[in-house]
Protein backbone atom coordinates (compact mmCIF):
# COMPACT_ATOMS: atom_id res chain seq x y z
CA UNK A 1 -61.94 65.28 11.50
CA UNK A 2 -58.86 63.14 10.81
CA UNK A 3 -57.46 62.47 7.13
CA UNK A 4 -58.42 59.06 6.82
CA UNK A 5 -62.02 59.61 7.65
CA UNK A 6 -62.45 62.27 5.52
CA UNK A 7 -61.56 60.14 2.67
CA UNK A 8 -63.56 57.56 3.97
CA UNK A 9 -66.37 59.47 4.10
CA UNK A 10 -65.55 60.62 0.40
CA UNK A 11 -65.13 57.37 -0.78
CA UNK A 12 -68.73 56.58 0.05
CA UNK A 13 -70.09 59.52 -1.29
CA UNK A 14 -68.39 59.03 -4.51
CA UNK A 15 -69.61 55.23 -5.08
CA UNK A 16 -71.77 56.11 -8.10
CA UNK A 17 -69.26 57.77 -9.72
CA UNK A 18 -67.02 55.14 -9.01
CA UNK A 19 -68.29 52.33 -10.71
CA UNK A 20 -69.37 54.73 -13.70
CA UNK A 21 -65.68 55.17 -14.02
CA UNK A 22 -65.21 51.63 -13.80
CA UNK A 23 -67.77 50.86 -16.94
CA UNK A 24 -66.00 53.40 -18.81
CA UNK A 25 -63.04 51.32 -18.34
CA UNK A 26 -64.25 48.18 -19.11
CA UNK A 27 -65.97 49.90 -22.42
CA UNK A 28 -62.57 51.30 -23.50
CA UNK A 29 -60.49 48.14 -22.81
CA UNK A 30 -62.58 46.44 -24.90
CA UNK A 31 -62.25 48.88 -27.30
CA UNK A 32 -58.37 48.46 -27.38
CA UNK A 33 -58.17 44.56 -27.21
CA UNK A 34 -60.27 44.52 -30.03
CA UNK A 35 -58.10 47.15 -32.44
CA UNK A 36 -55.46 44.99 -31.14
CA UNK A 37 -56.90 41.69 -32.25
CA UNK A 38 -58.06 43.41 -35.59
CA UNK A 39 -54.54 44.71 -36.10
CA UNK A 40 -53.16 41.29 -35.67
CA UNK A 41 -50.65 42.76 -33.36
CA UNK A 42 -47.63 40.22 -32.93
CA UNK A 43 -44.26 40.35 -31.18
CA UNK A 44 -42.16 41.15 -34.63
CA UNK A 45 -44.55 44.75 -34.22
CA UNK A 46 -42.03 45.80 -31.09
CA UNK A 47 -38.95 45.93 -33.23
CA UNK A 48 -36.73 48.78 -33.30
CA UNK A 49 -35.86 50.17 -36.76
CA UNK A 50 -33.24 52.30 -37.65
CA UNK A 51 -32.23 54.59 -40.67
CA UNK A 52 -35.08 55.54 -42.86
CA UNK A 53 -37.65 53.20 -41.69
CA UNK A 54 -38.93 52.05 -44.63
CA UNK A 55 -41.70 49.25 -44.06
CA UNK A 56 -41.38 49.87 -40.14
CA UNK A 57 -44.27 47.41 -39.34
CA UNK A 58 -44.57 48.86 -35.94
CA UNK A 59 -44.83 52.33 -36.84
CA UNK A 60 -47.83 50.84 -39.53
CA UNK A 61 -49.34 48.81 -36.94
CA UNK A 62 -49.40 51.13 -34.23
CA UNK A 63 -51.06 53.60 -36.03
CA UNK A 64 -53.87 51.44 -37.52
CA UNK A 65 -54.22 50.27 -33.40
CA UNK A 66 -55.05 54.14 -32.71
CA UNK A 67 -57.37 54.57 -35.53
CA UNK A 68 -59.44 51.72 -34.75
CA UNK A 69 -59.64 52.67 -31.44
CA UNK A 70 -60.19 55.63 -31.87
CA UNK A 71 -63.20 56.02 -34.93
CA UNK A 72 -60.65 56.97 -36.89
CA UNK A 73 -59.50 56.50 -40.63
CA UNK A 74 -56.32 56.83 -39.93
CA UNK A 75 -53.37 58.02 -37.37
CA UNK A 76 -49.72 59.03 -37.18
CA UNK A 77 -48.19 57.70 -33.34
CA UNK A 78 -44.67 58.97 -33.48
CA UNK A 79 -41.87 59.64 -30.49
CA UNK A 80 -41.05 62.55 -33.42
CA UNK A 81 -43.67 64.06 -31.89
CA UNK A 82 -42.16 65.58 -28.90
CA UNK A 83 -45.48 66.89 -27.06
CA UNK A 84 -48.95 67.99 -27.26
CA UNK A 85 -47.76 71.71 -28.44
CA UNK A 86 -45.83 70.00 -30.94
CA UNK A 87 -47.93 67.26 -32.16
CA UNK A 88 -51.24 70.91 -32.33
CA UNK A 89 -48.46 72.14 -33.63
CA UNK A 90 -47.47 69.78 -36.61
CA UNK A 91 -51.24 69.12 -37.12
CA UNK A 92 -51.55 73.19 -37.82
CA UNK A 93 -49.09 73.83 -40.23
CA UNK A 94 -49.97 70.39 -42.03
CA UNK A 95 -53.74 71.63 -42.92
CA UNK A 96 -53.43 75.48 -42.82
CA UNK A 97 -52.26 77.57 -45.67
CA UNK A 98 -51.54 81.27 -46.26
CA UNK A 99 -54.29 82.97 -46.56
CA UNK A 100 -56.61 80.49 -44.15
CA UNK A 101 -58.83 81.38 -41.53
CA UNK A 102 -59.69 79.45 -38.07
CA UNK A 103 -62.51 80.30 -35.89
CA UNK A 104 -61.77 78.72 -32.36
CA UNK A 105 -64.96 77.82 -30.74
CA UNK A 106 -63.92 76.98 -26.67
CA UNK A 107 -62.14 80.24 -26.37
CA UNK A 108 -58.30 81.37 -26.59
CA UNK A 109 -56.26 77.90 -26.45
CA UNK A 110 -53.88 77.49 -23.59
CA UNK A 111 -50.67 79.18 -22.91
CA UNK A 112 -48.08 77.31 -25.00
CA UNK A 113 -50.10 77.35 -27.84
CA UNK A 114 -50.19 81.41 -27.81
CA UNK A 115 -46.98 81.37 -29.33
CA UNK A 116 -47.80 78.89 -32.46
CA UNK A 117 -50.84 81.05 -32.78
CA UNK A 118 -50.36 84.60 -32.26
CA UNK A 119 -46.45 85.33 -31.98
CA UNK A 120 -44.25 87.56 -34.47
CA UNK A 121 -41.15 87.26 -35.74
CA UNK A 122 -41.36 82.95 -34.78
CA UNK A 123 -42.43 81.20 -37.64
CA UNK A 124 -46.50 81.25 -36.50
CA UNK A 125 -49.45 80.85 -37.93
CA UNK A 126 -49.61 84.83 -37.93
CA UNK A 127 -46.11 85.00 -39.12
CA UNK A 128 -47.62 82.48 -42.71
CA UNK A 129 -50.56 84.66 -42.89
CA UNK A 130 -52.97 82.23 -41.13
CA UNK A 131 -55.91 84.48 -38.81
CA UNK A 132 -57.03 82.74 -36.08
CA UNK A 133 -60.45 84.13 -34.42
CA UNK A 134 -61.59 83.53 -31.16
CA UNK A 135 -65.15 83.00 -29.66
CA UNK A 136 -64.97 83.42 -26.07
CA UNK A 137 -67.54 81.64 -23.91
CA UNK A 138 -70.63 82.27 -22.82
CA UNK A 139 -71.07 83.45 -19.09
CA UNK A 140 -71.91 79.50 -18.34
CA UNK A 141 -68.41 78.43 -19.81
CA UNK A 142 -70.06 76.81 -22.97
CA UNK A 143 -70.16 77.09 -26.61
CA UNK A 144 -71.83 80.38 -27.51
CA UNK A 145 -73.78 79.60 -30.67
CA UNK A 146 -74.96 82.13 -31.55
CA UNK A 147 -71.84 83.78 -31.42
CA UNK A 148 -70.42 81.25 -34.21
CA UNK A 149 -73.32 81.26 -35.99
CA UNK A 150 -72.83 84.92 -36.43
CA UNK A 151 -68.79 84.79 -37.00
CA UNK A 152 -69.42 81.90 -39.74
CA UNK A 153 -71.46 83.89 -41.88
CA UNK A 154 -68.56 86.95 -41.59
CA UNK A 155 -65.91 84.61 -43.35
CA UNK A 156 -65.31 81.55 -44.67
CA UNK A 157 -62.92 79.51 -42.63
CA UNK A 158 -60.97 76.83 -43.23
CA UNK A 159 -60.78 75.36 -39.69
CA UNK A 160 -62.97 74.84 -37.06
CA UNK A 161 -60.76 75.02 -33.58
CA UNK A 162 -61.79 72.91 -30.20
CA UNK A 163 -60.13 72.66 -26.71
CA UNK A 164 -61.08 69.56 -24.86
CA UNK A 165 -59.55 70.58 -21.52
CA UNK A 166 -59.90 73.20 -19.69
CA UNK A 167 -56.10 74.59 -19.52
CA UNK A 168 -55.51 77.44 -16.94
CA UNK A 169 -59.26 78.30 -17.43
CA UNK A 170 -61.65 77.75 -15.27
CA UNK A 171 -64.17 75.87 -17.05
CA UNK A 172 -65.05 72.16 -17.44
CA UNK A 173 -63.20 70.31 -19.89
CA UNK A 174 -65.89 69.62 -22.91
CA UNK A 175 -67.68 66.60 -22.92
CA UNK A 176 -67.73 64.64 -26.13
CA UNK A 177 -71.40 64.93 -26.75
CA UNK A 178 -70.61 68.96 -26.23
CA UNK A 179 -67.86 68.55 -28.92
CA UNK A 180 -70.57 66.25 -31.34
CA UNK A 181 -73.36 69.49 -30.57
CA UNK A 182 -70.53 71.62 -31.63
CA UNK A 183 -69.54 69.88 -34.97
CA UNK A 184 -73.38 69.53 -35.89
CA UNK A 185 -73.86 73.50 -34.94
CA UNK A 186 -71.12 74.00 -37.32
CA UNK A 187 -71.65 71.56 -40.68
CA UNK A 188 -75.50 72.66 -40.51
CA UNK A 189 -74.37 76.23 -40.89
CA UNK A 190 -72.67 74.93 -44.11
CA UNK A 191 -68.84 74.78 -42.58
CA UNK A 192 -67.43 71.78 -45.04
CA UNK A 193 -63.58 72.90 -43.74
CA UNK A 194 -61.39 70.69 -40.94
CA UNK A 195 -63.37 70.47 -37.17
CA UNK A 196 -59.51 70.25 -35.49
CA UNK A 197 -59.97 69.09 -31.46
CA UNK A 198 -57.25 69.04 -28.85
CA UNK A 199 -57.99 66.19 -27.02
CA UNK A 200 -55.27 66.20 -24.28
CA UNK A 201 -56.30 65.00 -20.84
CA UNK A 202 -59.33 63.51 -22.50
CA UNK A 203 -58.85 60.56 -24.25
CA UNK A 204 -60.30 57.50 -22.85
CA UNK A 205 -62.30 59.36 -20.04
CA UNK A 206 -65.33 58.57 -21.98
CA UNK A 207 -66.35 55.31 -24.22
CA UNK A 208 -66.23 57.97 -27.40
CA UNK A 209 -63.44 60.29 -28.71
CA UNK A 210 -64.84 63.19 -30.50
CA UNK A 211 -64.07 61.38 -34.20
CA UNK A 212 -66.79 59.35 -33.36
CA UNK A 213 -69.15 62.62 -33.11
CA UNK A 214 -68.12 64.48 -36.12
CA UNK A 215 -64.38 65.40 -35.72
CA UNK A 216 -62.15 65.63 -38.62
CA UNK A 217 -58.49 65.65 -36.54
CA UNK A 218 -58.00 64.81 -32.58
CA UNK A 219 -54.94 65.46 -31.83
CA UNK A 220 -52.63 64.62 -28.10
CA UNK A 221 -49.91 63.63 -25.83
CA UNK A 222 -48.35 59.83 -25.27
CA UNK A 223 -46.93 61.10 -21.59
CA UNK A 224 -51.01 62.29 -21.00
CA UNK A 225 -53.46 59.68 -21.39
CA UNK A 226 -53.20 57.43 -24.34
CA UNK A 227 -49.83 56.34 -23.41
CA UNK A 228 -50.62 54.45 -19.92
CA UNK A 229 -47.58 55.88 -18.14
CA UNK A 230 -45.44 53.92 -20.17
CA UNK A 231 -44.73 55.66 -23.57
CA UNK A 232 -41.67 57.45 -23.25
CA UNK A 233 -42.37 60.73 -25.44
CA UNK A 234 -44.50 60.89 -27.85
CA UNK A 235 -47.93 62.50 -29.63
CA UNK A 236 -50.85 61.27 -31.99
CA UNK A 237 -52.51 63.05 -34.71
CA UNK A 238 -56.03 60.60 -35.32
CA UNK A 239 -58.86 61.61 -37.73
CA UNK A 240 -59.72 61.72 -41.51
CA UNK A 241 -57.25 60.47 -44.30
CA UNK A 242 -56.46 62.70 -46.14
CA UNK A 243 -56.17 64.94 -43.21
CA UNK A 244 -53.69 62.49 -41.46
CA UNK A 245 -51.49 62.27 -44.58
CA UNK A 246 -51.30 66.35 -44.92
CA UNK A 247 -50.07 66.21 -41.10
CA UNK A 248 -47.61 63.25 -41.84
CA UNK A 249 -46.22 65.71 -44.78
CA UNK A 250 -45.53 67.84 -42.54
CA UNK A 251 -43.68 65.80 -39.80
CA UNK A 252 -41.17 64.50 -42.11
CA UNK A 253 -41.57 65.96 -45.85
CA UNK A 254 -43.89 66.41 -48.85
CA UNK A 255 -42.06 63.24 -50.97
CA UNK A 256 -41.66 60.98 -48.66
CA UNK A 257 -45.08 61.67 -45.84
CA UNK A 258 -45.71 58.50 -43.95
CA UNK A 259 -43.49 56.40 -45.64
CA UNK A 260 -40.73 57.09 -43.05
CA UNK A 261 -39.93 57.15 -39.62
CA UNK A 262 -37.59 55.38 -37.42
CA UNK A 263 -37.29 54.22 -33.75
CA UNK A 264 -34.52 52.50 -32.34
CA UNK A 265 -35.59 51.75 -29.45
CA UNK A 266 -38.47 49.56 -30.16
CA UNK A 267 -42.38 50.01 -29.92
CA UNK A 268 -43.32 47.83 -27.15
CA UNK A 269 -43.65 50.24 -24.15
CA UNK A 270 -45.83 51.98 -26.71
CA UNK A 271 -48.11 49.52 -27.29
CA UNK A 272 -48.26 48.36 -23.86
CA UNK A 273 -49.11 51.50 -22.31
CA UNK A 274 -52.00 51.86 -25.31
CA UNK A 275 -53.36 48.70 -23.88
CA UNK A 276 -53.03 50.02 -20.05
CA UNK A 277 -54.27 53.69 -20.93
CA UNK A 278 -58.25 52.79 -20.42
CA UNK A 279 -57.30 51.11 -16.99
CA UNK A 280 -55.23 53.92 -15.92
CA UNK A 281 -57.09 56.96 -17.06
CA UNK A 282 -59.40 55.22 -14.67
CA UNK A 283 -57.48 55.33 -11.80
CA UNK A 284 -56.76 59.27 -12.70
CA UNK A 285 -60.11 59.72 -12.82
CA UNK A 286 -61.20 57.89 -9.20
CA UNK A 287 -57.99 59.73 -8.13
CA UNK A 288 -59.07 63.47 -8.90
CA UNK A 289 -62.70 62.91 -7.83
CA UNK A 290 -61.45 61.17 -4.41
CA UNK A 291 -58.96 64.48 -4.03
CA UNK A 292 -61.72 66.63 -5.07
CA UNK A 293 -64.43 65.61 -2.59
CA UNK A 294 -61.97 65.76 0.31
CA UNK A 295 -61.14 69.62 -0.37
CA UNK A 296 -64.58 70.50 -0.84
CA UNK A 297 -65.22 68.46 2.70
CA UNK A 298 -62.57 71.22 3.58
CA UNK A 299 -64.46 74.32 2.24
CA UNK A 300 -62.11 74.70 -0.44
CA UNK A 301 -63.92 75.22 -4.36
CA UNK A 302 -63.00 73.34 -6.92
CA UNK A 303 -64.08 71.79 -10.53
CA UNK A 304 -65.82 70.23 -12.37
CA UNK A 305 -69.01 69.18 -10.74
CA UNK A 306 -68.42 65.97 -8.35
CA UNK A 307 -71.57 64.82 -9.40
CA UNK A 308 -70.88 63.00 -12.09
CA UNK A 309 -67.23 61.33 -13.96
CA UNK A 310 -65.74 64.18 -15.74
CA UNK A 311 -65.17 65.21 -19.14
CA UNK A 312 -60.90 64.62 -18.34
CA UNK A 313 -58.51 64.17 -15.46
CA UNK A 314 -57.65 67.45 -14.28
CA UNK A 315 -59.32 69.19 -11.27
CA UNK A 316 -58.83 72.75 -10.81
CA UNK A 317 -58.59 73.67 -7.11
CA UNK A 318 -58.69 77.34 -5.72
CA UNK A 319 -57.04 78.99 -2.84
CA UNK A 320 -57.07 81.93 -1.15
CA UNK A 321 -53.32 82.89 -1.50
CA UNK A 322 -50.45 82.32 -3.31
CA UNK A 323 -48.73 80.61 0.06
CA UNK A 324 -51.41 78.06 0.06
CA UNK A 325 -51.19 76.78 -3.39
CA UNK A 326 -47.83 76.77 -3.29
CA UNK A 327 -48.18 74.84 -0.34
CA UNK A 328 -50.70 72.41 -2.14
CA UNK A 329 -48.15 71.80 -5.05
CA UNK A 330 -45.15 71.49 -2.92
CA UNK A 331 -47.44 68.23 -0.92
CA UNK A 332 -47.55 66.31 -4.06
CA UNK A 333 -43.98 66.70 -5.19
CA UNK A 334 -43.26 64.91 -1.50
CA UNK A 335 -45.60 62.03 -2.19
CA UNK A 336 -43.86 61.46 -5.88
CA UNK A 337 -41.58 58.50 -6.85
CA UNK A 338 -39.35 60.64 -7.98
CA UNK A 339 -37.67 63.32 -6.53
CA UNK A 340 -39.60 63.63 -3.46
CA UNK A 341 -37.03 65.66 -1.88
CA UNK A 342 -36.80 68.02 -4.64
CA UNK A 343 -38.26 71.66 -2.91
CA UNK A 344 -40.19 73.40 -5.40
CA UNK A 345 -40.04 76.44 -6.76
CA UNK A 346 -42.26 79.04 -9.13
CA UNK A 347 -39.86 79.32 -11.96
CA UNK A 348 -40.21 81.25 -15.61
CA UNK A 349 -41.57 78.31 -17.86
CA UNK A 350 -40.88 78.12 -21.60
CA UNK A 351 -44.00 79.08 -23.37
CA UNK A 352 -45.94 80.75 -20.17
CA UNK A 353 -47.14 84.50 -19.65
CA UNK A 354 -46.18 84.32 -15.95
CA UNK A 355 -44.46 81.93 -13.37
CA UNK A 356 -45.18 78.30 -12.88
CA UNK A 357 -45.03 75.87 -10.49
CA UNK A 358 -45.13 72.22 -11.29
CA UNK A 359 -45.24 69.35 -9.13
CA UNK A 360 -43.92 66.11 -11.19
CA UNK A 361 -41.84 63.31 -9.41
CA UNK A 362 -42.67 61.06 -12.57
CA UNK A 363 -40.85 57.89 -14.11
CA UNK A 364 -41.28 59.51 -17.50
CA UNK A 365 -40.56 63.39 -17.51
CA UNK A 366 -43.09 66.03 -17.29
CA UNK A 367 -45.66 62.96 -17.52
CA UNK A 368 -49.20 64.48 -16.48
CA UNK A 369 -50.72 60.97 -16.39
CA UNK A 370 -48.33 60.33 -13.74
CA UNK A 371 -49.20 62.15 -10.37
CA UNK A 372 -48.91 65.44 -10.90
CA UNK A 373 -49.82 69.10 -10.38
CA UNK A 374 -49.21 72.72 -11.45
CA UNK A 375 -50.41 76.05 -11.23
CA UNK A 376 -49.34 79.25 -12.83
CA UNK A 377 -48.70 82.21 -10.03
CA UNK A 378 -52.05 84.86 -10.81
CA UNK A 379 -54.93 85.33 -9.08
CA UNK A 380 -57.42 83.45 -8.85
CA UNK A 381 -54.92 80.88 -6.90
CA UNK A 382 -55.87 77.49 -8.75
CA UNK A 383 -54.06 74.45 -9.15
CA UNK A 384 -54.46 72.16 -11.72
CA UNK A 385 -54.36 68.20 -10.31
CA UNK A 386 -54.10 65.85 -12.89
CA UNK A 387 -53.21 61.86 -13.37
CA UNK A 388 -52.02 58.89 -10.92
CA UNK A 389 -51.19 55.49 -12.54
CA UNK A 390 -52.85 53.67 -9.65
CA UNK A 391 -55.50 54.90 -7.33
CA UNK A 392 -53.46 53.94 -4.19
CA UNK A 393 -50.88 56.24 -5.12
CA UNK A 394 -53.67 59.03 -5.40
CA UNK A 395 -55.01 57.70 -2.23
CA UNK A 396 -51.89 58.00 -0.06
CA UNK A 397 -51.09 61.59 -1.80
CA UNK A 398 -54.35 62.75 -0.63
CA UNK A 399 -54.18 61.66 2.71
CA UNK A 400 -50.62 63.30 3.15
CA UNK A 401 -52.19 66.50 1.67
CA UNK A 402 -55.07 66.73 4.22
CA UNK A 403 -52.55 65.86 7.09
CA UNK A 404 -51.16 69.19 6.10
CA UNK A 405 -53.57 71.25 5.81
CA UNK A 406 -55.35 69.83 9.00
């Protein structure tokens, strides 16, 4: 069978979830055009500031746009933020104090994170006498209750720790009525602490976030989801007040919290790609269930179900060898924008336990809601396929990724 009519034939399997993704999208613009309408958003909100950035209206508005959005009470949307391991990161150290425990619910947290967590010697949360436990999954790749039922009566923690997406596991990401069953599970056992979420790769792929289901902090990435392939850097910390302003004390300082904060180079492309981000999480979405379908045509395995419109945008594909994912990585890099010429490589990432391979000819750098792909070199052989701002892009990838492995 040729490329195209394997995708053809994928595309009309996938109709249902097709226009599920499409309600989503609708839902969740809605959403935004009316936290933008509420927030009176106006053109003197795009301004650059410099110095200080005292009474930076757009850094104000902005985050009152996320919150509404959002569920939340309040958010901090700053370029300061310089990724989702920084913005988990910040968000940590603004809520946890010597002495504090955290009891992480969805298993260990992905690689980069390991380091924040666990190292020695780096400034961690080990390092400032913060434990952080760990219950693993069940054999089904869910929340094992019983589990935290049992390690909540052991100790009292101060933070409740959940992973959205999957990472380099391979496990669906967590739905957000998982994450609400969670939360309940945990406040009816008499937790009254922080319930902390990572919510990269997930925002938007739903009509709730998981503040709307109990969540104290979400926390993310501006080059993921929320910022629409236009944000330039970027993270958001979203959830409870007085939450929000113990993370802000910690991105700039204790006397001054979210009182400051420049950006010189104005807010627009922030705001603009806040307003895309439901439309093109949409097209991520179409675009790793279109890619997912066609490989399993193929006999190749790979999550989460294709039943039904995931819990984020990644799908997790597995190979037989190392060759052949490389392979699969190396085919998206040649259908990128940018630097499709580049010949990739495995290399020794910052923050990883083993080599890497990343496909990511993006506009913005490293952007995973642009086109993208990676894969860390272990057994099982799985690459991660996440984003596309348009599902034509994610169309033409996967046909030139069939072609070669037809």
């Amino acid at each position: 069978m040729k490329a195209d009519e394997l995708i053809l034939k994928a595309e009309g399997a996938l109709k249902a979830q097709f226009a599920r993704a499409d309600e989503i999208s609708l839902y969740n613009q809605n959403k935004v055009l009316e936290a933008f309408r509420d927030g009176q958003i106006a053109l003197r909100h795009f301004a650059p500031s410099t110095g200080y950035g005292y009474g930076d209206e757009g850094r104000e508005a902005l985050g009152k746009v996320y919150a509404r959005a959002f569920g939340a009470e309040r958010a901090i949307v700053s370029p300061a933020l310089l990724s989702g391991t920084h913005a988990l990161t910040v968000a940590l150290f603004g809520i946890l104090r010597p002495g504090d425990g955290v009891l992480c619910l969805t298993g260990t947290p992905y690689d980069t994170l390991r380091g924040v967590i666990f190292g020695e010697g780096n400034g961690s949360l080990r390092d400032f006498g913060v434990s952080f436990d760990i219950v693993e999954l069940d054999e089904g790749g869910k929340c094992d209750e019983n589990a935290v039922l049992a390690r909540l009566k052991q100790k009292n923690y101060r933070m409740v720790y959940i992973q959205r997406s999957r990472g380099y596991e391979l496990r669906d990401a967590f739905s957000v009525a998982e994450i609400g069953k969670m939360c309940a599970l945990v406040r009816k056992a008499g937790f009254n602490g922080c319930i902390f979420v990572d919510n990269c790769y997930g925002e938007f792929v739903e009509k709730q976030e998981p503040t709307e289901v109990g969540a104290d902090l979400i926390v993310g990435s501006l080059i993921k989801n929320p910022g629409g392939g236009l944000a330039p850097t970027g993270g958001y910390i979203a959830g409870g007040a007085k939450y929000v302003s113990m993370c802000e004390n910690r991105l700039t300082a204790p006397s001054v919290g979210g009182e400051i904060g420049s950006y010189a180079y104005g807010y627009q492309a922030y705001f603009q790609g806040f307003f895309l981000a439901p439309h093109v999480v949409c097209q991520a979405v179409k675009g790793a269930l279109l890619i997912g379908k066609c490989m399993e045509q193929l006999g190749y395995e790979n999550f989460p179900s294709l039943e039904k419109v995931p819990a984020d945008i990644t799908r997790a594909i597995r190979f037989p060898s190392e060759r052949e994912l490389t392979a699969f990585i190396q085919s998206v890099q040649e259908c990128s924008p940018v630097d499709s010429f580049v010949k990739l490589e495995a290399w020794d990432m910052p923050g990883y336990d083993c080599k890497v391979i990343m496909a990511a000819g993006t506009f913005v750098a490293g952007a995973s809601i642009e086109l993208s792909a990676d894969a860390p070199i272990r057994a099982p052989y799985t690459a991660y396929f996440q984003g596309g701002l348009t599902y034509e892009h994610c169309k033409i990838a996967c046909k030139n990724i069939l072609e070669k492995l037809l």
